[in-house]
C-alpha atoms as a PDB file:
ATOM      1  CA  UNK A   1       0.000   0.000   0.000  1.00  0.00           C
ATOM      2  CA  UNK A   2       2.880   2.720   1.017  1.00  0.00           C
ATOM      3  CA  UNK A   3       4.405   2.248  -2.612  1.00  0.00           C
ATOM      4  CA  UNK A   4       0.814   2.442  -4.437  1.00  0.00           C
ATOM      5  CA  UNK A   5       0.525   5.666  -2.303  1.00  0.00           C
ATOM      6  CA  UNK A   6       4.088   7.213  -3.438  1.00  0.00           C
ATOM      7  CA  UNK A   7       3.535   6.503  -7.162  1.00  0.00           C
ATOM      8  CA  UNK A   8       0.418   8.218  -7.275  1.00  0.00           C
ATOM      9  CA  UNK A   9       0.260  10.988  -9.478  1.00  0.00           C
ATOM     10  CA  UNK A  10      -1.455  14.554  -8.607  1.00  0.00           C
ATOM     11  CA  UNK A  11      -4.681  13.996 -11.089  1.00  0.00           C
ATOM     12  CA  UNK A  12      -5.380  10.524  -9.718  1.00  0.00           C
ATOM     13  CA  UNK A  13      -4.962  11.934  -5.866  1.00  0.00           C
ATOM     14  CA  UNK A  14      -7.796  14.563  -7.129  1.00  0.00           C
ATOM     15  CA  UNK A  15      -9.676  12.046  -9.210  1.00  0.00           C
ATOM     16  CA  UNK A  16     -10.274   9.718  -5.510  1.00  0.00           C
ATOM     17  CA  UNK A  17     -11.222  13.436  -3.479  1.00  0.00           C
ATOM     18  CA  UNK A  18     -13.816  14.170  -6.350  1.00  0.00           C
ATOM     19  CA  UNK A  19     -15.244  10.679  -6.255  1.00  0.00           C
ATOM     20  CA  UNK A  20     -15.232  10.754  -2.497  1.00  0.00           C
ATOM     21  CA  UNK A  21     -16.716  14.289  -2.292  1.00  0.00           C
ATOM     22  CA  UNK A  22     -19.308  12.612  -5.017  1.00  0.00           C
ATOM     23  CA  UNK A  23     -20.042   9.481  -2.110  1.00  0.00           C
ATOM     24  CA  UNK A  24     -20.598  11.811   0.549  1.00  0.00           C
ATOM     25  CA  UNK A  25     -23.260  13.688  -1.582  1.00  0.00           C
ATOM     26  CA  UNK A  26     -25.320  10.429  -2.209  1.00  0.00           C
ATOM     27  CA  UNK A  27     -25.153   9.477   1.478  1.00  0.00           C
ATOM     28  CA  UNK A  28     -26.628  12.577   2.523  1.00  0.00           C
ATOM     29  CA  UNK A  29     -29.315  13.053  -0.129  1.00  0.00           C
ATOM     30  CA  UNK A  30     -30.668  16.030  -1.558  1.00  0.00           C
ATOM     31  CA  UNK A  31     -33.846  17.768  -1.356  1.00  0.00           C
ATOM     32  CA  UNK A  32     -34.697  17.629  -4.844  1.00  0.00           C
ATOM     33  CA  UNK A  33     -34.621  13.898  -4.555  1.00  0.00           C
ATOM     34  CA  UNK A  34     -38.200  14.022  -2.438  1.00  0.00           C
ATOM     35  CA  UNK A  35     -38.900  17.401  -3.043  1.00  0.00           C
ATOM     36  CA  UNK A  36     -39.602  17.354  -6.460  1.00  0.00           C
ATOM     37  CA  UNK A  37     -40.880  19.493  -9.477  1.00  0.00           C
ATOM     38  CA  UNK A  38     -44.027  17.391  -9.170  1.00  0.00           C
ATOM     39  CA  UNK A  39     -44.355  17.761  -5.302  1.00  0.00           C
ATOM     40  CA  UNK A  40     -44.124  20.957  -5.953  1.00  0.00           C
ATOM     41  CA  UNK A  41     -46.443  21.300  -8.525  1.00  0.00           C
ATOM     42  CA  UNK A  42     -48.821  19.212  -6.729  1.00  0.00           C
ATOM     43  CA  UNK A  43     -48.783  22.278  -4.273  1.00  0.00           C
ATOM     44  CA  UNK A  44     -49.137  25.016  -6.437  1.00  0.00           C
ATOM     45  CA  UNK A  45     -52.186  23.090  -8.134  1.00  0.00           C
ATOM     46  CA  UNK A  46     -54.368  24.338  -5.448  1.00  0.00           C
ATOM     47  CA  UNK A  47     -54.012  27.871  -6.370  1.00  0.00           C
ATOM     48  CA  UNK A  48     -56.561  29.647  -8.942  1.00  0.00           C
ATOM     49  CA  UNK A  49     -54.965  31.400 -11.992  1.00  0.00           C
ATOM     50  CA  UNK A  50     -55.980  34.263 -10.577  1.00  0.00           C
ATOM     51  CA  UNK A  51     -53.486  33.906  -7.999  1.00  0.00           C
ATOM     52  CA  UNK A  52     -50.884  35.835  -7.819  1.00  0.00           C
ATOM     53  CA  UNK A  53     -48.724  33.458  -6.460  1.00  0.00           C
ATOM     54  CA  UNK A  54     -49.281  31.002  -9.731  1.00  0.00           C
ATOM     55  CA  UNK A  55     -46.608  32.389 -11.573  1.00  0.00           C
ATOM     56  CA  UNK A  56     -44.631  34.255  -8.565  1.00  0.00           C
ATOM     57  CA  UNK A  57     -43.739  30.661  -6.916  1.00  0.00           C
ATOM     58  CA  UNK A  58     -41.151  29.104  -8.644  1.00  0.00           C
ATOM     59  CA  UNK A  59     -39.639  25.293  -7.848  1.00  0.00           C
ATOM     60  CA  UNK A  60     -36.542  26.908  -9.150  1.00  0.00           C
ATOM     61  CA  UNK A  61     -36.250  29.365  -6.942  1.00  0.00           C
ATOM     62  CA  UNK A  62     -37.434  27.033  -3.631  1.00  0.00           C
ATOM     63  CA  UNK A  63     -34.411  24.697  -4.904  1.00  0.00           C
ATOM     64  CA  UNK A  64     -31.874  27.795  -5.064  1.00  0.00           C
ATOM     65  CA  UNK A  65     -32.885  28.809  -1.764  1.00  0.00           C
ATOM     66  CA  UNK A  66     -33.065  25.088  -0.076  1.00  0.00           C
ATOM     67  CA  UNK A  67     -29.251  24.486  -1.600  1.00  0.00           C
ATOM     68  CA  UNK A  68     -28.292  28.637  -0.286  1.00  0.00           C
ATOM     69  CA  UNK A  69     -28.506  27.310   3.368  1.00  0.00           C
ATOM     70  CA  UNK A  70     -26.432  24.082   4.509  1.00  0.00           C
ATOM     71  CA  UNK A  71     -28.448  21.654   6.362  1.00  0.00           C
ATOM     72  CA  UNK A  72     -31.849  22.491   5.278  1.00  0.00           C
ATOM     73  CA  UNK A  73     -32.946  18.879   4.335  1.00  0.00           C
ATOM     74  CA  UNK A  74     -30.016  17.202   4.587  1.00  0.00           C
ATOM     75  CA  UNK A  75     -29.220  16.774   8.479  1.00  0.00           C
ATOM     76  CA  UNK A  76     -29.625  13.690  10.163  1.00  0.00           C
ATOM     77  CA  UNK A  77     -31.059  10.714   8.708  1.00  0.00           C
ATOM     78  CA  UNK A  78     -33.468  10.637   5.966  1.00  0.00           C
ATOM     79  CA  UNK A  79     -36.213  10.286   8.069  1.00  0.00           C
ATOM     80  CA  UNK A  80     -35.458  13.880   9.337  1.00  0.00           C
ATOM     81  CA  UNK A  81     -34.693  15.110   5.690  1.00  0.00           C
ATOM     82  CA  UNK A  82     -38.179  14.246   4.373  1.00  0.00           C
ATOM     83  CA  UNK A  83     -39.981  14.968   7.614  1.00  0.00           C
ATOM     84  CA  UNK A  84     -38.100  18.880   7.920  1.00  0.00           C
ATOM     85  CA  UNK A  85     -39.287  19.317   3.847  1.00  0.00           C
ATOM     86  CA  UNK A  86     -42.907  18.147   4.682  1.00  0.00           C
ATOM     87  CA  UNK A  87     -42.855  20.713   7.788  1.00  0.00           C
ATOM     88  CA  UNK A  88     -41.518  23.479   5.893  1.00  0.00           C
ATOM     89  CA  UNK A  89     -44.005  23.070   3.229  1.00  0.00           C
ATOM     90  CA  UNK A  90     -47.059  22.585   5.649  1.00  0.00           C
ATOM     91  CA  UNK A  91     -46.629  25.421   6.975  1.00  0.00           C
ATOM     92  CA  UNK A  92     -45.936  27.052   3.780  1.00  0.00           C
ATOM     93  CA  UNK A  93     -49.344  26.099   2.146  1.00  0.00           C
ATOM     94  CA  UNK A  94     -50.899  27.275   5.007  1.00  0.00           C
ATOM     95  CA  UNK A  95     -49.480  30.675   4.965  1.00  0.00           C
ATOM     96  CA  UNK A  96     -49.886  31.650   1.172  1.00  0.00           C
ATOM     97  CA  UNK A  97     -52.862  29.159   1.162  1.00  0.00           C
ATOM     98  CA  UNK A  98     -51.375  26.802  -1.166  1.00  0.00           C
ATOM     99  CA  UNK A  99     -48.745  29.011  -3.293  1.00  0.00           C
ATOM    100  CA  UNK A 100     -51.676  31.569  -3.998  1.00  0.00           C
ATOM    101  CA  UNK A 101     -50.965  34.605  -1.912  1.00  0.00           C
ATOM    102  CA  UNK A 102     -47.727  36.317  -1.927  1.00  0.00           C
ATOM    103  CA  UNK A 103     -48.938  39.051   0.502  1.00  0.00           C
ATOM    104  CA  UNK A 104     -51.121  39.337   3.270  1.00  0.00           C
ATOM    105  CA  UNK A 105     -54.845  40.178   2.956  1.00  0.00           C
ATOM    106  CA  UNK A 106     -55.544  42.180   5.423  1.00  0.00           C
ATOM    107  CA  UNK A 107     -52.694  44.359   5.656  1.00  0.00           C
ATOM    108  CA  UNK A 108     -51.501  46.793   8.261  1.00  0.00           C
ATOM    109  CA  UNK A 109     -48.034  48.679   8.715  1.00  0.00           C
ATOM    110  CA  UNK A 110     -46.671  45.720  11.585  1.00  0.00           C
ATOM    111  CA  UNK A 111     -44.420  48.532  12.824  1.00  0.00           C
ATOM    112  CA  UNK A 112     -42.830  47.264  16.181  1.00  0.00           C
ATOM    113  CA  UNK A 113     -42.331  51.482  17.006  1.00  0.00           C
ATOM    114  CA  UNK A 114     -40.791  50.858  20.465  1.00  0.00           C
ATOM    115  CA  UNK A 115     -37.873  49.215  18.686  1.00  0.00           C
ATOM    116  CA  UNK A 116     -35.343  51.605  18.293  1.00  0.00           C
ATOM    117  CA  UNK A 117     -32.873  49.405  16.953  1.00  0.00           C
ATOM    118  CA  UNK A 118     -35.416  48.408  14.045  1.00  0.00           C
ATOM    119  CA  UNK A 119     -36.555  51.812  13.094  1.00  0.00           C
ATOM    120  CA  UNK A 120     -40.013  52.005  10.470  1.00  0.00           C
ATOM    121  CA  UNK A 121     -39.178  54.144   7.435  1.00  0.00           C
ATOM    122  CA  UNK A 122     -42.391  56.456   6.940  1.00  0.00           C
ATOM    123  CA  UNK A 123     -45.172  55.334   4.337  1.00  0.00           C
ATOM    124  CA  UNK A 124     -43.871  51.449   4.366  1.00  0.00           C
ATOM    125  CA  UNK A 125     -45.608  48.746   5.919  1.00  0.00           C
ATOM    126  CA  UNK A 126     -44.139  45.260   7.286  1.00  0.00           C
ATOM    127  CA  UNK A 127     -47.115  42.906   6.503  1.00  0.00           C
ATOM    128  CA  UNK A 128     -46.693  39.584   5.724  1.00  0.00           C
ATOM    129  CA  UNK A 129     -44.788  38.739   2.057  1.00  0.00           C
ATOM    130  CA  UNK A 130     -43.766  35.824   0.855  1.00  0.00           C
ATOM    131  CA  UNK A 131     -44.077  31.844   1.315  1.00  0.00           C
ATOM    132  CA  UNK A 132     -44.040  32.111   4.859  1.00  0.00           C
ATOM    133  CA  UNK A 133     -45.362  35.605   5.167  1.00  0.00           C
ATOM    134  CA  UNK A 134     -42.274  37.520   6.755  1.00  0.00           C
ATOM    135  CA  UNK A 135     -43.929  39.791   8.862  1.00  0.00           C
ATOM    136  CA  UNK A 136     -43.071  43.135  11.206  1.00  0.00           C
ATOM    137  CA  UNK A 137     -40.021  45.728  10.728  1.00  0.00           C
ATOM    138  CA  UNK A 138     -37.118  43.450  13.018  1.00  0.00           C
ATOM    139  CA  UNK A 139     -37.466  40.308  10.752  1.00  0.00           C
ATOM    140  CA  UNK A 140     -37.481  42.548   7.516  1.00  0.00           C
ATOM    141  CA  UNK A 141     -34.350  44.158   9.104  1.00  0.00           C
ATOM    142  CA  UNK A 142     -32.533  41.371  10.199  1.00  0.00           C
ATOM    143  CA  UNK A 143     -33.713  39.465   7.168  1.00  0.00           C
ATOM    144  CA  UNK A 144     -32.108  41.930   4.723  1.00  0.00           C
ATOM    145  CA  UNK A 145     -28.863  42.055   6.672  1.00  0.00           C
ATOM    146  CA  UNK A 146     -28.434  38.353   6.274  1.00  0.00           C
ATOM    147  CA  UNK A 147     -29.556  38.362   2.360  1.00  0.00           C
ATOM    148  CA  UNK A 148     -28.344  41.507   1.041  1.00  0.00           C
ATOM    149  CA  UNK A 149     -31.523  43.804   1.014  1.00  0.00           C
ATOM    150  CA  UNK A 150     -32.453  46.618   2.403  1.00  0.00           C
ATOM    151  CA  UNK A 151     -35.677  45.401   4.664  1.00  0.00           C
ATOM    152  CA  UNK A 152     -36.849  48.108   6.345  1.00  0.00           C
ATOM    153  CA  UNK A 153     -36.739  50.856   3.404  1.00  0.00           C
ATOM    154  CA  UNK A 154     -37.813  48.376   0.450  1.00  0.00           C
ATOM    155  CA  UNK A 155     -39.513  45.542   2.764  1.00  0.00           C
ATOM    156  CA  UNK A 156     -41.764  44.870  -0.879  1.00  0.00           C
ATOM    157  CA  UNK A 157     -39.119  43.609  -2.549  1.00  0.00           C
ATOM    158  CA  UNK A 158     -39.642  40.219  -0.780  1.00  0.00           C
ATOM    159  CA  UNK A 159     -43.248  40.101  -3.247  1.00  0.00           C
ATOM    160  CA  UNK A 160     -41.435  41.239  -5.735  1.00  0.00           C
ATOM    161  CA  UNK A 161     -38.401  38.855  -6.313  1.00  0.00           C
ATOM    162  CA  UNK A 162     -39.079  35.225  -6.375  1.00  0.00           C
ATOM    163  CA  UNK A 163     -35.234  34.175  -5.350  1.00  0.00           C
ATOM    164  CA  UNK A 164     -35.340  36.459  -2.043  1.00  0.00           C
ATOM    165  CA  UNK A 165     -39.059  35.651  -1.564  1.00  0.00           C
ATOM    166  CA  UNK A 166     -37.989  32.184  -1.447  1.00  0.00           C
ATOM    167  CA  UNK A 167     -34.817  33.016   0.880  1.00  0.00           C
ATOM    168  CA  UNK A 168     -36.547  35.106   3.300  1.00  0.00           C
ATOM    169  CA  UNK A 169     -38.587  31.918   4.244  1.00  0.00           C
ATOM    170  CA  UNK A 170     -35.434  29.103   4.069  1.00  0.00           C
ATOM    171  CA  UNK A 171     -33.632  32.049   6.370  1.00  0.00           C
ATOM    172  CA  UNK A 172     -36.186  32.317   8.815  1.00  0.00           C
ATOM    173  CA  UNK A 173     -36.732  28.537   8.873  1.00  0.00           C
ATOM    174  CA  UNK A 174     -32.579  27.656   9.561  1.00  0.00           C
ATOM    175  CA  UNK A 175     -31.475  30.897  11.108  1.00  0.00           C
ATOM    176  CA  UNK A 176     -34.186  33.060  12.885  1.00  0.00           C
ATOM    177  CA  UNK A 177     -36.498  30.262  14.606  1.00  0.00           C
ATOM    178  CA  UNK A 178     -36.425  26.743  16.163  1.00  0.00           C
ATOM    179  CA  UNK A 179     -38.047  25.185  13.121  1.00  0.00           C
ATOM    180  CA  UNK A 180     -35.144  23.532  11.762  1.00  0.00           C
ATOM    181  CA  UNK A 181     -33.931  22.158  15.135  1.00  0.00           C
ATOM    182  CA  UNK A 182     -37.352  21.481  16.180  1.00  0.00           C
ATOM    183  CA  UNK A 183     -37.390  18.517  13.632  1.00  0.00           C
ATOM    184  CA  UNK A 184     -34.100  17.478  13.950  1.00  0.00           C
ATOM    185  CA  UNK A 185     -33.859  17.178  17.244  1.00  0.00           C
ATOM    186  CA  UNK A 186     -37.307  14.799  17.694  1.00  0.00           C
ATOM    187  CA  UNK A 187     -39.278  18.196  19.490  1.00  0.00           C
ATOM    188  CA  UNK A 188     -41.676  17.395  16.693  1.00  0.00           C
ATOM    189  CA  UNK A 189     -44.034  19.253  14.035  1.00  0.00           C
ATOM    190  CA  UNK A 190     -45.613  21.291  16.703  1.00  0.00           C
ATOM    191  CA  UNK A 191     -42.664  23.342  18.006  1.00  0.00           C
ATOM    192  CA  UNK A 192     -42.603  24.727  14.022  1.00  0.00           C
ATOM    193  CA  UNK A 193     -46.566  26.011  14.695  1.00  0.00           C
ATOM    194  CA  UNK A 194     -45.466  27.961  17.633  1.00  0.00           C
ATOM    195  CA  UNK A 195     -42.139  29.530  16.172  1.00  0.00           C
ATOM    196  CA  UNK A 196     -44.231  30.744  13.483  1.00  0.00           C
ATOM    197  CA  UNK A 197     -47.884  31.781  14.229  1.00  0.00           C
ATOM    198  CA  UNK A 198     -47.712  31.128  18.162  1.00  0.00           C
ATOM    199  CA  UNK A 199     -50.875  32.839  18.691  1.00  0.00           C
ATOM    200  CA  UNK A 200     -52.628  29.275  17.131  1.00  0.00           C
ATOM    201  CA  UNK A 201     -51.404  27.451  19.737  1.00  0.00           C
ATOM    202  CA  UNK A 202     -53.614  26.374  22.655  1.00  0.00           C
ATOM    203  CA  UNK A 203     -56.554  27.209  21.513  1.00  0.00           C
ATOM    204  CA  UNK A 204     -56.105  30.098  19.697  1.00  0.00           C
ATOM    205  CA  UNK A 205     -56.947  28.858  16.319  1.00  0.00           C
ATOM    206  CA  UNK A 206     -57.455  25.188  15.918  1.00  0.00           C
ATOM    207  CA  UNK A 207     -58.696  25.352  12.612  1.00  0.00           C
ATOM    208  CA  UNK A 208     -55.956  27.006  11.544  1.00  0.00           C
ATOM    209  CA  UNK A 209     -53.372  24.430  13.413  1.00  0.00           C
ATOM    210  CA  UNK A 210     -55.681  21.648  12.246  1.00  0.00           C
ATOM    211  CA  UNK A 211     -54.953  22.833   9.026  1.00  0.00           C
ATOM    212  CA  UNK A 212     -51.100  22.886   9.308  1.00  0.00           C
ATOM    213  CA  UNK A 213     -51.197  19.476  10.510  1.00  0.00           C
ATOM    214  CA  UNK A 214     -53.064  18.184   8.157  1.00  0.00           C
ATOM    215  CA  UNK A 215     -50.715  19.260   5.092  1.00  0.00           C
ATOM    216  CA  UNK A 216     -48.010  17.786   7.005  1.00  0.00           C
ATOM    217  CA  UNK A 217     -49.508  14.432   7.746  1.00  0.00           C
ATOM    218  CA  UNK A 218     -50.314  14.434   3.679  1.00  0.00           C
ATOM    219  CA  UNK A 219     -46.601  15.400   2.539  1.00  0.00           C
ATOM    220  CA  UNK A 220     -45.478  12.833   4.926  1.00  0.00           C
ATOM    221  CA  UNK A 221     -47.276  10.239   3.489  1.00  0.00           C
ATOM    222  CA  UNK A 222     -45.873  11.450  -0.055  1.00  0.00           C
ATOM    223  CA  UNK A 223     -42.370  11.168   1.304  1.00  0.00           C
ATOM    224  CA  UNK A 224     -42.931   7.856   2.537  1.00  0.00           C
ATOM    225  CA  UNK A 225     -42.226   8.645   6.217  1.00  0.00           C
ATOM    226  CA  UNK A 226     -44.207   8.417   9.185  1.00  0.00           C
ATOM    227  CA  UNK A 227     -44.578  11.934  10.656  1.00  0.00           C
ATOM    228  CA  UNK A 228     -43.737  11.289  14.166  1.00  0.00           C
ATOM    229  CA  UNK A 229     -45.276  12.400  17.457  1.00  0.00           C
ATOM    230  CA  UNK A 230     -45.845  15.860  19.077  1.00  0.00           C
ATOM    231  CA  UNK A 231     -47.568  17.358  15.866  1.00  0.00           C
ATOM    232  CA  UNK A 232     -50.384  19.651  17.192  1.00  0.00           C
ATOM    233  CA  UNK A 233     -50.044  22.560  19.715  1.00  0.00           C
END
């Protein structure tokens, strides 16, 4: 083995990294693999024409957010992958009911004004945009920072541009909530409910948390994976 090693040459050393890097790849899986343009589609099929989200929603976009942010999908075993993609989703179809709405309906500025740090820029509002409705002035902010947009003095460029529409919602799923760790680490569907739309939870709106649970129960059973325990709040 020691004089295979010294005789190898520089391109065969890189040749055995690439195919390794390829191995690794397979073993952890990819979202696109469950996630597909026909899962997707599936989704969107529930929205009118009339919708504006019909041709704002793109799988495209989706998959260049999923791959922007390491981990999304892809941690643990593949239980975990397919259950974190049916989560995000759930919740996803229940916010834009089903890819249709890219902005809130009943709007309303959602200026925190006690937030000094955050500060509203006069005549723009903070209402929910995008596939999981980004809402209020300090996630616009702090979303923008992260992305590369300015939040609080252009927060409508999130229902505007499909790519950072798509990003807002992968970011606040992996970087500015518990939803991501919440399925990883076994805490279950539920814990995504109350990290985004809290006020559901205990009785607040069981429709509405019904609802949630039942789109994730259905992707689930798409994926091929049982959906686990702790699922309604």
């Amino acid at each position: 083995m020691r004089n295979y090693l010294r005789v190898m040459t520089p391109s065969v050393i890189i040749l055995w990294l690439v195919l390794a890097f390829d191995l690794v790849s397979i073993c952890r899986g990819d979202v696109g693999d469950f996630a597909t343009q026909d899962f997707f589609n599936g989704i969107l099929s529930g929205a009118s024409d009339s919708c504006a989200g019909k041709n704002f929603y793109t799988y495209n976009n989706f998959m260049d957010a999923a791959t922007a942010f390491s981990g999304f999908g892809t941690t643990g075993p593949d239980v975990d992958h397919k259950r974190e993609i049916a989560a995000f989703f759930a919740n996803v179809a229940h916010e834009t009911s089903r890819l249709c709405y890219v902005e809130q309906i009943e709007k309303s500025d959602y200026c925190d004004s006690t937030n000094e740090k955050y500060q509203c820029v006069a005549g723009k509002q903070y209402y929910g945009r995008g596939p999981l409705q980004l809402t209020w002035n300090y996630n616009y902010d702090a979303a923008g920072d992260y992305l590369g947009f300015d939040g609080l003095n252009h927060p409508e460029i999130v229902a505007q541009n499909g790519s950072i529409s798509w990003k807002t919602a992968v970011w606040f799923w992996m970087k500015h909530s518990n939803c991501h760790s919440a399925i990883t680490s076994g805490q279950g569907f539920r814990a995504t409910i109350k990290a985004i739309s809290g006020d559901e939870c205990n009785g607040g709106d069981s429709n509405a948390v019904d609802e949630r649970v039942n789109y994730y129960t259905n992707y689930c059973n798409e994926f091929g994976v049982d959906p686990g325990n702790n699922l309604s709040c």
